[in-house]
C-alpha atoms as a PDB file:
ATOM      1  CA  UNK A   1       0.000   0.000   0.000  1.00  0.00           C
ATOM      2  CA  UNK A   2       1.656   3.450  -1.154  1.00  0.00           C
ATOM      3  CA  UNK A   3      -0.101   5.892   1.546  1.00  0.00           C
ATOM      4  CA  UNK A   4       2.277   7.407   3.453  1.00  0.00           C
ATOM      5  CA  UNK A   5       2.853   6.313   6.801  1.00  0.00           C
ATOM      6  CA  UNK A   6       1.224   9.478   8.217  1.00  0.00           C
ATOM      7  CA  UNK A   7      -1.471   9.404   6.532  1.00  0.00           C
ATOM      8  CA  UNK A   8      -2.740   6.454   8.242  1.00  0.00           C
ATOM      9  CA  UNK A   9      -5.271   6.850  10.819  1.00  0.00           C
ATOM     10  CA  UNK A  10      -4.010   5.289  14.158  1.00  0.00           C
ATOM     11  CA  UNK A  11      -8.085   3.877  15.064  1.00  0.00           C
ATOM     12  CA  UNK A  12     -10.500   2.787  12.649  1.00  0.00           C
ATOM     13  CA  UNK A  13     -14.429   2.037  13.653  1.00  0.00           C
ATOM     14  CA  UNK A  14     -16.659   0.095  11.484  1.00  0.00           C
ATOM     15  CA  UNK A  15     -20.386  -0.612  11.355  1.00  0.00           C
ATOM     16  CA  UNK A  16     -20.431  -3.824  10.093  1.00  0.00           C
ATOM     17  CA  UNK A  17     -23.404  -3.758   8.047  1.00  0.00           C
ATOM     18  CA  UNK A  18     -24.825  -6.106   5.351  1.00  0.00           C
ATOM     19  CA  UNK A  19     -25.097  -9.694   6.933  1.00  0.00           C
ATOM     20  CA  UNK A  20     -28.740 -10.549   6.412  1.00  0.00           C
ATOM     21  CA  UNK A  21     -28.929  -8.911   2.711  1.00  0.00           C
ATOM     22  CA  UNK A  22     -25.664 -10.488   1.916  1.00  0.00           C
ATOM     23  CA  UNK A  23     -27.262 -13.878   3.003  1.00  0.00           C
ATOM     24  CA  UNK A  24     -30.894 -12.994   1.615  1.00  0.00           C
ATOM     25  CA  UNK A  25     -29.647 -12.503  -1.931  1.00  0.00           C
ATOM     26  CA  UNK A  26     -28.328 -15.974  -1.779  1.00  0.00           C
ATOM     27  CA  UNK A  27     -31.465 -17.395  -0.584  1.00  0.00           C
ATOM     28  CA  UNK A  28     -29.459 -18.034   2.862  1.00  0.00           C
ATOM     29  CA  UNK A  29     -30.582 -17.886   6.677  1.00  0.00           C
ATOM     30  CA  UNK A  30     -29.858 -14.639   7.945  1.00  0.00           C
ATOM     31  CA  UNK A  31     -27.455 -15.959  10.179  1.00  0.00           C
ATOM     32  CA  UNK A  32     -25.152 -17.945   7.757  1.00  0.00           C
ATOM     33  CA  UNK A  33     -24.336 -14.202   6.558  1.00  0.00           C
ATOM     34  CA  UNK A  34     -23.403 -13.369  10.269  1.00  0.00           C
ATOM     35  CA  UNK A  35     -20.885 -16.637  10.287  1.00  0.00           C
ATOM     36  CA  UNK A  36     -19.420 -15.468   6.787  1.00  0.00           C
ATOM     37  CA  UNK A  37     -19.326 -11.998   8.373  1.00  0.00           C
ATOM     38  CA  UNK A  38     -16.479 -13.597  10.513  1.00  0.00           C
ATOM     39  CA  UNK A  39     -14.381 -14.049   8.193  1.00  0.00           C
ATOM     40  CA  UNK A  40     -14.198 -10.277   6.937  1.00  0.00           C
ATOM     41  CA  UNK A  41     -13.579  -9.382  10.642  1.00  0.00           C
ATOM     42  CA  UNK A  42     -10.400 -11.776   9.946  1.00  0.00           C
ATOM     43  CA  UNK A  43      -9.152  -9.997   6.735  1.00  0.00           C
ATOM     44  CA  UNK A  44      -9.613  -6.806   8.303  1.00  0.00           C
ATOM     45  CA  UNK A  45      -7.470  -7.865  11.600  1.00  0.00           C
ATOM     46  CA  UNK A  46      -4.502  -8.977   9.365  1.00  0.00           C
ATOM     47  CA  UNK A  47      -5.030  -5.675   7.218  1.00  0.00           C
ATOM     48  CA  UNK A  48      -4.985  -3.598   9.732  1.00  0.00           C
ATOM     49  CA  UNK A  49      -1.841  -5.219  10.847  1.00  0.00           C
ATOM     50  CA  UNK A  50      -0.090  -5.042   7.754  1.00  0.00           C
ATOM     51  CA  UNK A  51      -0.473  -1.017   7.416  1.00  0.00           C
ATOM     52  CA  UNK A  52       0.411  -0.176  11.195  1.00  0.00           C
ATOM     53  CA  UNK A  53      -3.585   0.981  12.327  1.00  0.00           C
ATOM     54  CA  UNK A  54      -2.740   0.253  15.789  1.00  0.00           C
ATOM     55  CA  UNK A  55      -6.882   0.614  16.900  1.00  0.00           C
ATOM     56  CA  UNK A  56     -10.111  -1.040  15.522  1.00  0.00           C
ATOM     57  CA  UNK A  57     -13.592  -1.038  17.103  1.00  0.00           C
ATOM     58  CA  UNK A  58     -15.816  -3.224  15.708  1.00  0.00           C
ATOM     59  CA  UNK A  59     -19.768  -2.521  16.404  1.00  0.00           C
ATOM     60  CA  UNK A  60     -21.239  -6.298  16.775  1.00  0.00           C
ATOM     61  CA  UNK A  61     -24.223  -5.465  18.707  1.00  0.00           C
ATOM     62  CA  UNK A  62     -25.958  -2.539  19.375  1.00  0.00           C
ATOM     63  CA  UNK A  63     -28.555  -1.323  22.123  1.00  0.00           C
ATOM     64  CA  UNK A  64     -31.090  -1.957  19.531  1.00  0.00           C
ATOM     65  CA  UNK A  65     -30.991  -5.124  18.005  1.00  0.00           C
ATOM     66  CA  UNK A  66     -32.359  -6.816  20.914  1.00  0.00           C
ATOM     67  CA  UNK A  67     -35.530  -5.999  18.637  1.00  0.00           C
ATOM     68  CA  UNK A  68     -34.502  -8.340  16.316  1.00  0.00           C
ATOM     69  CA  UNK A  69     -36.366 -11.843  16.135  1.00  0.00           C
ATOM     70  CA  UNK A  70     -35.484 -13.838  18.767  1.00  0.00           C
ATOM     71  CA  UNK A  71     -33.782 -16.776  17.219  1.00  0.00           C
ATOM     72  CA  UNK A  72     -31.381 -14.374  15.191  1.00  0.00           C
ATOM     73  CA  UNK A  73     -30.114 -13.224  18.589  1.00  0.00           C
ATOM     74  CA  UNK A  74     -29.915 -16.491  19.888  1.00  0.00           C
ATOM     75  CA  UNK A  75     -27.705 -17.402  16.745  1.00  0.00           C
ATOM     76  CA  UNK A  76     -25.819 -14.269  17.457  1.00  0.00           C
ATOM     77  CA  UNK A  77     -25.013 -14.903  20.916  1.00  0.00           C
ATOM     78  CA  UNK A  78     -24.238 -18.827  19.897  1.00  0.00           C
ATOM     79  CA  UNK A  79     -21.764 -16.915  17.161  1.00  0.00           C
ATOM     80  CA  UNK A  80     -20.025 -14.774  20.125  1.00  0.00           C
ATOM     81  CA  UNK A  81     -19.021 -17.785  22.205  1.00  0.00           C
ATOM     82  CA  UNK A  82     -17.871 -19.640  19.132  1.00  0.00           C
ATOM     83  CA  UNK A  83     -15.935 -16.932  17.369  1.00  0.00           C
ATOM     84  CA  UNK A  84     -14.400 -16.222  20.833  1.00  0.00           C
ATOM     85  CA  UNK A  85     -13.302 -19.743  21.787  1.00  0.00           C
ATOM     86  CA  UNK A  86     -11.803 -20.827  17.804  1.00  0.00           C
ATOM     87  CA  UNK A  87      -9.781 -17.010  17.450  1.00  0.00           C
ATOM     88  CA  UNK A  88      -8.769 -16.218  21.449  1.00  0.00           C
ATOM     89  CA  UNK A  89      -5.576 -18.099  21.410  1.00  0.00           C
ATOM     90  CA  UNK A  90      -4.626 -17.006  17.707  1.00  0.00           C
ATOM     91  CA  UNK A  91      -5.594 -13.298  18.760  1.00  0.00           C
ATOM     92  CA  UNK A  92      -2.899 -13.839  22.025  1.00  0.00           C
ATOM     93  CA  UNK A  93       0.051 -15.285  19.374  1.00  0.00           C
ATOM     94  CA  UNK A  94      -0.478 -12.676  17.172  1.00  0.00           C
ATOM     95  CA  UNK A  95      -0.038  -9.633  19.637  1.00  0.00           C
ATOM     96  CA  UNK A  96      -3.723  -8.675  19.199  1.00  0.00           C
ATOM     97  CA  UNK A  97      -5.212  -7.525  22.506  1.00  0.00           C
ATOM     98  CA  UNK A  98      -9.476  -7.432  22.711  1.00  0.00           C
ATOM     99  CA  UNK A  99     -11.876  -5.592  24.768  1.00  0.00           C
ATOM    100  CA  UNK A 100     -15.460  -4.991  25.085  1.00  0.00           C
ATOM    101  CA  UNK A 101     -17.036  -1.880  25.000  1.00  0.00           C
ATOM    102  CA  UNK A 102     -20.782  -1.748  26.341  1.00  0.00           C
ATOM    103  CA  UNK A 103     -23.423  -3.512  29.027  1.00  0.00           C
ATOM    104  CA  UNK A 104     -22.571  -7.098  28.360  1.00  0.00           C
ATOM    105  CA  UNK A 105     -24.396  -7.704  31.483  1.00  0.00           C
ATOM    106  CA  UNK A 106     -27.002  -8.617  29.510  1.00  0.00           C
ATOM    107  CA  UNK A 107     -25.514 -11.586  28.230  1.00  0.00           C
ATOM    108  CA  UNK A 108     -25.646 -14.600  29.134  1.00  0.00           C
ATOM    109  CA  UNK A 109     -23.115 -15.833  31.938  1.00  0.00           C
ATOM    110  CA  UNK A 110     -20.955 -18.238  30.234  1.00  0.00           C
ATOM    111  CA  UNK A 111     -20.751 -15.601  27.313  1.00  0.00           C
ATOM    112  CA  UNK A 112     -19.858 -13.362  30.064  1.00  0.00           C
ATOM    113  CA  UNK A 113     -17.297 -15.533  31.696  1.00  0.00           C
ATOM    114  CA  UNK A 114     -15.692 -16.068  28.203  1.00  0.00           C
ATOM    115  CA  UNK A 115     -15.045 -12.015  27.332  1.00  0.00           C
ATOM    116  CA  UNK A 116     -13.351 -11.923  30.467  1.00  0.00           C
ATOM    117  CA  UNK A 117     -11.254 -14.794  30.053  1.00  0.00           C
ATOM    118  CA  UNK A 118     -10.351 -13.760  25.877  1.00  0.00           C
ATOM    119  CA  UNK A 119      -9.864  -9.907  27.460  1.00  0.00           C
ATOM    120  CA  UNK A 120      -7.182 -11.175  30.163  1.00  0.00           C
ATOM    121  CA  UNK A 121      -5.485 -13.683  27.836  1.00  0.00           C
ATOM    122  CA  UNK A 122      -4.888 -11.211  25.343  1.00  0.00           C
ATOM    123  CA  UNK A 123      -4.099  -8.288  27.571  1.00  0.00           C
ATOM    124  CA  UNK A 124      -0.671  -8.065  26.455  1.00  0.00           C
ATOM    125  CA  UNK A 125      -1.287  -7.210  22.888  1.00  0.00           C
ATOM    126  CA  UNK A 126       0.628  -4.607  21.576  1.00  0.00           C
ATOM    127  CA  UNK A 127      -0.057  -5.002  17.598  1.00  0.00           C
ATOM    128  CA  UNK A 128      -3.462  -3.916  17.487  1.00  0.00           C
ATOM    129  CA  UNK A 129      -6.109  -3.216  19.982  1.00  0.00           C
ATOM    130  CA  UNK A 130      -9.366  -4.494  18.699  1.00  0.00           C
ATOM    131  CA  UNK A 131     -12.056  -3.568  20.754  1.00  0.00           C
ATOM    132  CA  UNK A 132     -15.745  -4.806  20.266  1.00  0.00           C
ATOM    133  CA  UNK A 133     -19.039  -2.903  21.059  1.00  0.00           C
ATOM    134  CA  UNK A 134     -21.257  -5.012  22.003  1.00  0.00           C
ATOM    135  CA  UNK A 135     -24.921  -4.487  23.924  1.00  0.00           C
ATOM    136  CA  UNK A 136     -23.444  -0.801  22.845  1.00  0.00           C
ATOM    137  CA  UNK A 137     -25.307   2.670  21.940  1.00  0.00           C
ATOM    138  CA  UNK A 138     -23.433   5.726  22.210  1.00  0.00           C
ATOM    139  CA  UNK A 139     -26.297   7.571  23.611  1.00  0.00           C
ATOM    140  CA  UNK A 140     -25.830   4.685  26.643  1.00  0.00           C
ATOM    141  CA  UNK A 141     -21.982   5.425  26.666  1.00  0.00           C
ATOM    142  CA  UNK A 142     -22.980   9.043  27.410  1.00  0.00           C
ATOM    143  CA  UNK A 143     -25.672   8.812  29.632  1.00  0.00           C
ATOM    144  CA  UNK A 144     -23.489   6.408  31.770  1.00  0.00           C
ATOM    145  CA  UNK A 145     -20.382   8.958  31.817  1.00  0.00           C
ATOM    146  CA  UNK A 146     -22.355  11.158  33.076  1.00  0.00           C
ATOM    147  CA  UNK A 147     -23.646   8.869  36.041  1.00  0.00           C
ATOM    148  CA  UNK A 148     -20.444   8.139  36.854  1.00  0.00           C
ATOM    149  CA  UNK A 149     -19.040  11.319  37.391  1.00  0.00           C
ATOM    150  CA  UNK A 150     -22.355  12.641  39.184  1.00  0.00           C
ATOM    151  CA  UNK A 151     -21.450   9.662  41.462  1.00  0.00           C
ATOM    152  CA  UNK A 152     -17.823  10.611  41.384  1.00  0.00           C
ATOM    153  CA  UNK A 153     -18.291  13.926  42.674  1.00  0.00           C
ATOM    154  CA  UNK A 154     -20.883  13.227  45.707  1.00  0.00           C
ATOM    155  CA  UNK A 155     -18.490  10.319  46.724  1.00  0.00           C
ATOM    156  CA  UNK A 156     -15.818  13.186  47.046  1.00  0.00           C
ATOM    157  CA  UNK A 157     -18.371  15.810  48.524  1.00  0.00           C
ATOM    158  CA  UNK A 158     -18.374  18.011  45.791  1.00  0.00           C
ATOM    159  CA  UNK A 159     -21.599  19.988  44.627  1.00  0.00           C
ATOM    160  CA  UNK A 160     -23.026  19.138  41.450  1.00  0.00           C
ATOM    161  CA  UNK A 161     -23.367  21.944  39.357  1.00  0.00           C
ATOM    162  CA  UNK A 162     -22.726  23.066  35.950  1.00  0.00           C
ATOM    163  CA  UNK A 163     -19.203  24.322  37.275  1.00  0.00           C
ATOM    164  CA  UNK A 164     -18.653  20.887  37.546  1.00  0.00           C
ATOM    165  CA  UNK A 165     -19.211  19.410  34.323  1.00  0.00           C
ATOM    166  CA  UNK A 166     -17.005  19.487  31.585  1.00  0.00           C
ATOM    167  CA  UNK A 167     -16.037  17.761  28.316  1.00  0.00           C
ATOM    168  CA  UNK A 168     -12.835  16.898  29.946  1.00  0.00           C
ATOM    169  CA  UNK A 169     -14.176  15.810  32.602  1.00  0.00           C
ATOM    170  CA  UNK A 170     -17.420  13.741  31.204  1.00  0.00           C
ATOM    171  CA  UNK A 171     -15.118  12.482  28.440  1.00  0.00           C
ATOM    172  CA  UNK A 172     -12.665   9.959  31.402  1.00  0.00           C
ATOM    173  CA  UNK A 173     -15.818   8.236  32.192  1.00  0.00           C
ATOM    174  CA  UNK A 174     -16.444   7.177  28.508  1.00  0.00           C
ATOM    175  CA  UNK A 175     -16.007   3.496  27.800  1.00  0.00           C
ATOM    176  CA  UNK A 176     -13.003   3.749  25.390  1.00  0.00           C
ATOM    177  CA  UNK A 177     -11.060   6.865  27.422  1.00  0.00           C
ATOM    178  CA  UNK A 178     -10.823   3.640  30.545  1.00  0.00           C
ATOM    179  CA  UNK A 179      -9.176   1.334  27.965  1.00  0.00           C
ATOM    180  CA  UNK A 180      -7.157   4.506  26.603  1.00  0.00           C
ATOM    181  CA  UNK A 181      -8.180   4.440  23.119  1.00  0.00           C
ATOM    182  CA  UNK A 182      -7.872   7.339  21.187  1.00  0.00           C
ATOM    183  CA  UNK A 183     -11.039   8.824  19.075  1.00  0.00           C
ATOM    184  CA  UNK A 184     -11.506   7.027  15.842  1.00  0.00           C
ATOM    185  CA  UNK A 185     -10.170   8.888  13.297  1.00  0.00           C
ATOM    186  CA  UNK A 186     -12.046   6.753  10.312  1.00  0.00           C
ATOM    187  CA  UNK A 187     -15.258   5.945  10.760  1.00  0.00           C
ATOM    188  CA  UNK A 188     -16.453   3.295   8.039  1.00  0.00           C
ATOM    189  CA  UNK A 189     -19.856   1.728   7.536  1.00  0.00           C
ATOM    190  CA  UNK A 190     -20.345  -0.767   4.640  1.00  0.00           C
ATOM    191  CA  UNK A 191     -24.325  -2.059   3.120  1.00  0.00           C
ATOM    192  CA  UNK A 192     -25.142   1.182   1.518  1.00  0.00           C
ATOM    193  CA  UNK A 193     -26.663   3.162   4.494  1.00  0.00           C
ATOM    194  CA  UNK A 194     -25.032   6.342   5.198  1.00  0.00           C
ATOM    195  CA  UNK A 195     -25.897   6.941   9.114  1.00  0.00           C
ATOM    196  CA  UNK A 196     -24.399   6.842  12.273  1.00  0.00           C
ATOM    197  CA  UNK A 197     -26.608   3.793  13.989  1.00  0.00           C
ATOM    198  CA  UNK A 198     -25.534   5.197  17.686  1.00  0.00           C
ATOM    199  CA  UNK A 199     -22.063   4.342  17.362  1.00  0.00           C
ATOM    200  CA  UNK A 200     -19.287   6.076  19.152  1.00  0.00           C
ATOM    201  CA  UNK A 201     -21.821   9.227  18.775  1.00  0.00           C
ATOM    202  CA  UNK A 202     -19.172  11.101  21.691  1.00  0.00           C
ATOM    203  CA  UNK A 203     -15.494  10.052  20.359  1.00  0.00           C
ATOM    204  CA  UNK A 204     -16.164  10.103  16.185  1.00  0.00           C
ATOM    205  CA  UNK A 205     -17.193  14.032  16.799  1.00  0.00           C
ATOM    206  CA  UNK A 206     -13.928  14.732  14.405  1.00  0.00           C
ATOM    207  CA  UNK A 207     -13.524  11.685  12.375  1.00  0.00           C
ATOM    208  CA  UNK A 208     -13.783  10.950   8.654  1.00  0.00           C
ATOM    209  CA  UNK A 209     -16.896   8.931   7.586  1.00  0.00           C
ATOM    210  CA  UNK A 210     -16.733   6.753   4.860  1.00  0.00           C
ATOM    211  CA  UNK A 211     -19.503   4.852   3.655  1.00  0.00           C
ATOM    212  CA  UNK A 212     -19.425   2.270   0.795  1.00  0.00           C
ATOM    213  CA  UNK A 213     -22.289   0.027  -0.724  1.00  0.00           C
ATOM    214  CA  UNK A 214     -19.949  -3.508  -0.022  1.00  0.00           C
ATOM    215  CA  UNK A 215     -21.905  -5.484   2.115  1.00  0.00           C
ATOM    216  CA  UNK A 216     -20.322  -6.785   5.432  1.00  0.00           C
ATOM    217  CA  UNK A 217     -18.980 -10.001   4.315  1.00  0.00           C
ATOM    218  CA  UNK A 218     -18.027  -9.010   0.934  1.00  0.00           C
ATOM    219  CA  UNK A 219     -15.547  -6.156   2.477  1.00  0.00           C
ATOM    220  CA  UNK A 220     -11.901  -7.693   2.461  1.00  0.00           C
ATOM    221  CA  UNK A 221      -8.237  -6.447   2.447  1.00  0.00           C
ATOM    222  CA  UNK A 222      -9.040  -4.027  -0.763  1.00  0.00           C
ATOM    223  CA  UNK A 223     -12.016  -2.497   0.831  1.00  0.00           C
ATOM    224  CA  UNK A 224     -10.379  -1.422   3.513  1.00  0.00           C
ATOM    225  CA  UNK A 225      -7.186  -0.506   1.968  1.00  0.00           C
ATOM    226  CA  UNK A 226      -9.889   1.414  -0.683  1.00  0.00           C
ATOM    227  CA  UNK A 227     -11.184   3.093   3.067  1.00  0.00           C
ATOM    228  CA  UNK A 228      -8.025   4.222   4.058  1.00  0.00           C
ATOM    229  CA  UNK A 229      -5.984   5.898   0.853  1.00  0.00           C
ATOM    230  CA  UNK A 230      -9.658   7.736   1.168  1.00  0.00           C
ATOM    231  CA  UNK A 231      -8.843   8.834   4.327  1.00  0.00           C
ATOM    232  CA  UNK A 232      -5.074   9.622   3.181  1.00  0.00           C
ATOM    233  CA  UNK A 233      -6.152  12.371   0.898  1.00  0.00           C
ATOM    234  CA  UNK A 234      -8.519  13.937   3.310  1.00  0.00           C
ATOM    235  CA  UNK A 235      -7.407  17.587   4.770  1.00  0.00           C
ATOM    236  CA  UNK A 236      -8.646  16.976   8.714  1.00  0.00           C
ATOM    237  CA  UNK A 237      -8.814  20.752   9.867  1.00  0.00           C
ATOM    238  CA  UNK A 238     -10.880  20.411  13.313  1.00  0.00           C
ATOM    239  CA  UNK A 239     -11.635  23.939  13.550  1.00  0.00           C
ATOM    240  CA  UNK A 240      -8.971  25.214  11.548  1.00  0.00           C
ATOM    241  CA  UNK A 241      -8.307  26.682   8.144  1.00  0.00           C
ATOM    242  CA  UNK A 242      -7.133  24.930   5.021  1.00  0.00           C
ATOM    243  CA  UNK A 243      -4.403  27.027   5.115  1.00  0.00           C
ATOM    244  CA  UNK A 244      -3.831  26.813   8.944  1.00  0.00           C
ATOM    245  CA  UNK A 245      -3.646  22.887   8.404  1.00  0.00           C
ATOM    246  CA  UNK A 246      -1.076  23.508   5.943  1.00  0.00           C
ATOM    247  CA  UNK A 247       1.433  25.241   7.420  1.00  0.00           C
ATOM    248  CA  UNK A 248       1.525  23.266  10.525  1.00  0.00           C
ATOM    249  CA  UNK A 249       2.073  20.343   8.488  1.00  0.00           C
ATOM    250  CA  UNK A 250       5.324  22.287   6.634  1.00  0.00           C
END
């Protein structure tokens, strides 16, 4: 890949959308298209790996697809456990660390058990951090920084008030600022839909969206190399002039 080494954004996020229309066209389950979406998670690892991105958040589950029929999350959860146990001690050999962003409370206890045992074994990783959102909204991320400090500051004795709020502040409370991941800096979804979907609504305040019409399991290596010379030729200002940009990059 020719893009220049700064030119490569340090955390990438992807909405990893597609599955069930991938698998629909083929007259599929909606679920085989989640299994084959596993192996796209896969490409993308190693790519990421090859070009030096050094952060990827992948958004697996949101808030909202509880809504979704029931046996689709059953499969889903079913996939979880299963993608965990065959890639946890590849993930570990290959310097790969993972962590789970969002209320995985919900989950089911030996799904539960298993994040924490993949998170600790792979700990160490210093390749890439791949974090997963999972039983994630970014409205929820939020909502729940802001608890947290509220609680924060009456456990210390200090008066709530506006005084006391801050972005700063609010921001260390956030699920990715504990695991000390910097904002994404490319935001990609793939299926064709150009929103947001409640993902990392806080931290991708500055990033660059992309949004291409590949569908999840159909997005490989090229896609995301495609993604990121994108992203290369991109002028981020945040808040400054073209020209402004410019000369502090001289």
């Amino acid at each position: 890949m020719s893009t220049e080494k700064n030119k490569i954004p340090r955390h990438v996020a992807i909405v990893m959308d597609g599955n069930g229309r991938w698998a629909k066209k083929r007259h599929f389950p909606r679920t085989y298209g989640h299994k084959k979406g596993v192996d796209s998670v896969r490409a993308v690892i190693r790519a990421c790996d090859e070009i030096g991105i050094e952060y990827l958040t992948l958004f697996a589950f949101s808030s909202e697809n509880w809504k979704r029929p029931e046996d689709e999350v059953s499969a889903l959860m079913s996939l979880f456990m299963s993608a965990l146990e065959a890639e946890a001690k590849s993930l570990a050999k290959n310097g790969i660390r993972l962590s789970f962003i969002g209320d995985i409370s919900a989950f089911p206890d030996k799904l539960q058990a298993k994040i924490a045992q993949v998170e600790k074994l792979t700990v160490d990783g210093k390749n890439l951090h791949m974090q997963i959102a999972a039983n994630y909204g970014g409205r929820w991320d939020i909502a729940q920084a802001a608890a947290k400090l509220s609680q924060e500051l009456q456990q210390s004795g200090q008066d709530i008030s506006v005084d006391s709020f801050s972005e700063a502040k609010l921001s260390e409370h956030l699920t990715t600022t504990k695991l000390n991941i910097p904002d994404p800096d490319l935001f990609i979804r793939t299926g064709g839909e150009q929103r947001i979907s409640n993902f990392l609504l806080w931290q991708i305040a500055y990033a660059e969206l992309y949004f291409t019409d590949v569908l999840w399991p159909d997005f490989r290596r090229d896609e995301l190399f495609a993604a990121v010379e994108d992203y290369s030729r991109r002028q981020r200002r945040f808040g400054m002039t073209g020209d402004q940009v410019e000369e502090k990059n001289a």
